[in-house]
Protein backbone atom coordinates (compact mmCIF):
# COMPACT_ATOMS: atom_id res chain seq x y z
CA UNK A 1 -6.88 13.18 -268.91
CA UNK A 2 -5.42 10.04 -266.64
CA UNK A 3 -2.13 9.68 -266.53
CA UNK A 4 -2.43 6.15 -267.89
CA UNK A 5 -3.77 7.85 -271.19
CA UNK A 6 -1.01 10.46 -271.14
CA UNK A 7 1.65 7.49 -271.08
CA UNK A 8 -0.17 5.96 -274.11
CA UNK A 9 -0.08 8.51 -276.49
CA UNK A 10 3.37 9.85 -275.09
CA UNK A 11 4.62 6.23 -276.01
CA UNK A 12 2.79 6.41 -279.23
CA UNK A 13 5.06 9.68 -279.82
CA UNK A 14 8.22 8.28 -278.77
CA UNK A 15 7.90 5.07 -280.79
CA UNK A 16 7.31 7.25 -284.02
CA UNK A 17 3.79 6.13 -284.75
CA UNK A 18 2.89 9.45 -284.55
CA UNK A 19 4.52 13.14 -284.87
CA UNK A 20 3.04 14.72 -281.86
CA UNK A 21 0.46 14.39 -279.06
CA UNK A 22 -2.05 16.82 -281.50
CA UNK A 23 -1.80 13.81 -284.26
CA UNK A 24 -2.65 10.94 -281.66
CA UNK A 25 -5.66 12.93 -280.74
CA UNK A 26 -6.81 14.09 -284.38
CA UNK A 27 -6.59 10.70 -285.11
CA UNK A 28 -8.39 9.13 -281.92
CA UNK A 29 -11.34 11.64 -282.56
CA UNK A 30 -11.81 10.44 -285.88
CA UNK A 31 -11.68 7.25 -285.29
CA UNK A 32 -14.37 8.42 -282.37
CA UNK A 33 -16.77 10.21 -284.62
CA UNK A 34 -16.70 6.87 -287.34
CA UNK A 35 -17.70 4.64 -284.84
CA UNK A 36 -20.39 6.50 -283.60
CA UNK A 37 -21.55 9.00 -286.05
CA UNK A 38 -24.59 10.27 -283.29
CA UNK A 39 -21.58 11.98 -282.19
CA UNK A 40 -20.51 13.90 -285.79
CA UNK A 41 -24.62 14.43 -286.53
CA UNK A 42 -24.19 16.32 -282.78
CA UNK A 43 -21.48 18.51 -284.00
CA UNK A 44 -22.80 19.56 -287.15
CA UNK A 45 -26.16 20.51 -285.41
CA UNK A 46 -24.12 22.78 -282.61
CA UNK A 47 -22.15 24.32 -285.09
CA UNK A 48 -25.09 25.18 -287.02
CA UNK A 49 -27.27 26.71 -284.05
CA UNK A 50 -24.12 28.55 -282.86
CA UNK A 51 -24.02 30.37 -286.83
CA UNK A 52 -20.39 29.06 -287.39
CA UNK A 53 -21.59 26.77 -290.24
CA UNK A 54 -24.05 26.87 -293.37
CA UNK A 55 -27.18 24.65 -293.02
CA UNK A 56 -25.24 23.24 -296.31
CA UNK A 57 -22.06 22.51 -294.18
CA UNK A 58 -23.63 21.46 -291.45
CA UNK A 59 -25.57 18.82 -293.24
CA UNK A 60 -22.05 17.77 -294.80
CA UNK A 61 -20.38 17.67 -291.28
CA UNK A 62 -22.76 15.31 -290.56
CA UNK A 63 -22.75 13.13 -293.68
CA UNK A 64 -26.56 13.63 -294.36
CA UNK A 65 -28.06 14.43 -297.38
CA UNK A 66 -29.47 17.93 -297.12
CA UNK A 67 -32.96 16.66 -296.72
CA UNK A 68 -32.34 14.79 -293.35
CA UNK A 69 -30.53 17.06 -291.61
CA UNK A 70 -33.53 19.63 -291.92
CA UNK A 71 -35.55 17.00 -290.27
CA UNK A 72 -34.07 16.76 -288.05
CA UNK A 73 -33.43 20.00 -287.01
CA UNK A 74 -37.49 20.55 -287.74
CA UNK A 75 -38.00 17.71 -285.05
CA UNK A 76 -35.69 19.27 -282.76
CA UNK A 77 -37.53 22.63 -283.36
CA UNK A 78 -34.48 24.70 -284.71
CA UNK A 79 -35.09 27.17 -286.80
CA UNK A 80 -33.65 27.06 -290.11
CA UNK A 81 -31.73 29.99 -291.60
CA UNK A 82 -30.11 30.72 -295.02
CA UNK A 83 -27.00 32.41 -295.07
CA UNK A 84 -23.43 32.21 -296.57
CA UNK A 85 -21.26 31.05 -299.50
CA UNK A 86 -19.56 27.50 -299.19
CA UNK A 87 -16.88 29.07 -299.19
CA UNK A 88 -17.42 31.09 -296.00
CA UNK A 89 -18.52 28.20 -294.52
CA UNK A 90 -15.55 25.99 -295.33
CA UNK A 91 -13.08 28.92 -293.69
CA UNK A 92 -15.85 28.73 -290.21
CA UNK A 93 -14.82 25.13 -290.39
CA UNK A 94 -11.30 25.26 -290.71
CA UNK A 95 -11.42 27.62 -287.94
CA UNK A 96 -13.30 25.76 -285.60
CA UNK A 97 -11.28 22.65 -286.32
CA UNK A 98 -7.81 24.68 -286.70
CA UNK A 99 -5.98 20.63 -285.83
């Protein structure tokens, strides 16, 4: 990260806006993934291949109806599989996004 960037979010620490450097950043990457939500959609898919979401979860990650999302992965030729309870899915995602 550049030092300029560094100096931002240390300043947005030390004026109180924020907590800590880890709640600049949670909040810059959400900010990131409404504004383009290619980005989210990209996410969902790689955490699907890589088994650490449901094709359920996955399609939520992404904020596509079910539907959609297996079109997608269709056109991108991945294979879909059917495993897990939401449940199990919801801890692989706090995991993975332990912020």
């Amino acid at each position: 990260m550049s030092s300029a960037i560094e100096k931002e979010i240390d300043t947005l620490v030390r004026i109180g806006y924020y907590e800590s450097e880890e709640g600049v950043m949670a909040d810059a990457l959400r900010a990131l993934l409404e504004k383009k939500p290619e980005l989210r959609r990209e996410i969902a898919i790689s955490l699907y291949k890589n088994g650490e979401v449901s094709l359920w979860k996955a399609s939520e990650i992404a904020r596509m109806n079910l539907e959609e999302f297996k079109e997608i992965l269709s056109r991108r030729v991945i294979k879909i599989k059917v495993s897990g309870t939401k449940e199990e899915s919801d801890k692989r995602l706090q995991e993975v996004f332990a912020v």
